[in-house]
Protein backbone atom coordinates (compact mmCIF):
# COMPACT_ATOMS: atom_id res chain seq x y z
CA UNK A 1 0.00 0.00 0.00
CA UNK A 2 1.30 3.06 -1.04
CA UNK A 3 1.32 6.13 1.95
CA UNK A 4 -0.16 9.51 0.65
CA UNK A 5 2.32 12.52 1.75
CA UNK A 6 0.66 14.88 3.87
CA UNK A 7 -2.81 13.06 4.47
CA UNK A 8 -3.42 11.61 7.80
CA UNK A 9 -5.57 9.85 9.17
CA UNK A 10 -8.19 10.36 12.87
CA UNK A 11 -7.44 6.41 13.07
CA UNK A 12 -3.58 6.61 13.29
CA UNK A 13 -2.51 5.23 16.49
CA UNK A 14 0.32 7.80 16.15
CA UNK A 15 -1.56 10.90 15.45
CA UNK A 16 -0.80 12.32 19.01
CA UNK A 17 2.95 12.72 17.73
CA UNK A 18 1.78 14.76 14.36
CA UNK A 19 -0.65 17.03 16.67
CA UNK A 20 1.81 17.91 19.70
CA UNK A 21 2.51 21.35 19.92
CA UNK A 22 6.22 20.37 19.09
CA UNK A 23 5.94 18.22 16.31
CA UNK A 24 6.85 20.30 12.80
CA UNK A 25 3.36 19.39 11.37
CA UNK A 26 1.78 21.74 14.23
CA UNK A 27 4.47 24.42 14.07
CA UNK A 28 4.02 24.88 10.52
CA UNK A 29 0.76 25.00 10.66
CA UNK A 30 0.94 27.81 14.10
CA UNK A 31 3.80 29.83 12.36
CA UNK A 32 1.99 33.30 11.65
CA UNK A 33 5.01 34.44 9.32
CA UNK A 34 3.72 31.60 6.86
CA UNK A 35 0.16 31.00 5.97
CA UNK A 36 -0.29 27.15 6.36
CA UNK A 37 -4.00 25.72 5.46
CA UNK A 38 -4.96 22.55 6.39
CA UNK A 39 -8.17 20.50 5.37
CA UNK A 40 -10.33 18.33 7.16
CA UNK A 41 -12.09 15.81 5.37
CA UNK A 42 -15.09 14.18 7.71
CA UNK A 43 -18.84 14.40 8.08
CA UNK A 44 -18.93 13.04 12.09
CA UNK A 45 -18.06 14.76 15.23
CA UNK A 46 -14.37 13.48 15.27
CA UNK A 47 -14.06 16.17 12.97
CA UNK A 48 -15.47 18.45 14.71
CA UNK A 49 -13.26 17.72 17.79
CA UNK A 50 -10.34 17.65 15.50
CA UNK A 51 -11.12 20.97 14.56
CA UNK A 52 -11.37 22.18 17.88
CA UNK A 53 -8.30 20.86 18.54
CA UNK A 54 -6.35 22.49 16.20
CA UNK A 55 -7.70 26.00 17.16
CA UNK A 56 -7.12 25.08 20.21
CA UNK A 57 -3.06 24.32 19.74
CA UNK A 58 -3.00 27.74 17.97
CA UNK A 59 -4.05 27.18 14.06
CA UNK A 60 -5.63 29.89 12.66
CA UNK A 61 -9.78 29.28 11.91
CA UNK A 62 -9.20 30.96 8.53
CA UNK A 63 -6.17 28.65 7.73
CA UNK A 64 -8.65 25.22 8.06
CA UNK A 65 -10.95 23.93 6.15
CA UNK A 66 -13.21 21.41 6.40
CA UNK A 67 -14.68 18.88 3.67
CA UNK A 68 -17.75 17.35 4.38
CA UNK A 69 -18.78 14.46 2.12
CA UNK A 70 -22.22 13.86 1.11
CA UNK A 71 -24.01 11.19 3.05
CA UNK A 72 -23.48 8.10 0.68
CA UNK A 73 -20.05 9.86 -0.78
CA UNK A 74 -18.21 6.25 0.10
CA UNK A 75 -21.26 3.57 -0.87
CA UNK A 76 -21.00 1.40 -3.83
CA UNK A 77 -24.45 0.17 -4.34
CA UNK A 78 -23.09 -2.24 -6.91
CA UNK A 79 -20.36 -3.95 -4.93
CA UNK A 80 -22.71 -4.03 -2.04
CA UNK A 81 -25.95 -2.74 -1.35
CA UNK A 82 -26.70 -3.57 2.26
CA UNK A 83 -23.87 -0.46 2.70
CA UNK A 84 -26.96 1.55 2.17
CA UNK A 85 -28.24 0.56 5.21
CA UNK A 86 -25.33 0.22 7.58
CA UNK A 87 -25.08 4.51 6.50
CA UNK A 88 -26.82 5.80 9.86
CA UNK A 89 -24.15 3.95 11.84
CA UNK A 90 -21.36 5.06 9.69
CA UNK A 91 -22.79 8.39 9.57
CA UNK A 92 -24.70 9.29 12.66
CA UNK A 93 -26.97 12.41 12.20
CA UNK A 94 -24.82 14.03 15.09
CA UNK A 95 -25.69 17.73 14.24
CA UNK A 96 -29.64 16.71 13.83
CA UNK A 97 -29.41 15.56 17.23
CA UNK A 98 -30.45 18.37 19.58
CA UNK A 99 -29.18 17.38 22.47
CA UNK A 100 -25.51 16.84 20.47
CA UNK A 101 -26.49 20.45 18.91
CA UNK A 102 -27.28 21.50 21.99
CA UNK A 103 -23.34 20.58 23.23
CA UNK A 104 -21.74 21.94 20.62
C-alpha cells in the first residue's frame, strides 16, 4: 500500500505525535510568518473535535478547512448494497441531534 504525503488519518494510532505542539506538522501550521491551510475531510463529530483541537493548539480558523462528504459519498451500491443501510451507523446524524447540537 502506497502512503499519501501529507494526508493523515483520525485512526492513526500515532496521530498524538503529528498534533503535539512540538511536532513540525503543528508548528508549521501555528507559524503566523507563513500561511499554512490545512483541510479536514469528515462528516462526524471526530471532525469536529479535531477541529477544535487544532484551534485550540494555535491554528488559525481561517487557515482550516473542512470537507464534508455527502451522506453516501463512500457507498458502492453495486459492490454491495446492504452499505446503504449500515449509513446511519457510519454516519450518525450528530448535528440533527439536539441534544448533540445543543453541546456543541
Amino acid at each position: 500500500m502506497k502512503k499519501a504525503s501529507g494526508v493523515l488519518s483520525i485512526d492513526d494510532p500515532y496521530l498524538y505525535k503529528y498534533l503535539h505542539a512540538d511536532a513540525p506538522l503543528m508548528q508549521a501550521l501555528t507559524d503566523r510568518r507563513r500561511t499554512n491551510h490545512c483541510v479536514v475531510y469528515g462528516r462526524t463529530l471526530h471532525a469536529y473535535c479535531l477541529i477544535q483541537g487544532l484551534i485550540h493548539r494555535g491554528v488559525q480558523p481561517k487557515n482550516i478547512t473542512m470537507a464534508i462528504p455527502r451522506y453516501n459519498t463512500h457507498v458502492n451500491e453495486e459492490e454491495d448494497p446492504l452499505m446503504e443501510e449500515d449509513l446511519p451507523v457510519i454516519y450518525p446524524d450528530a448535528f440533527e441531534d439536539e441534544h448533540i447540537e445543543e453541546k456543541i
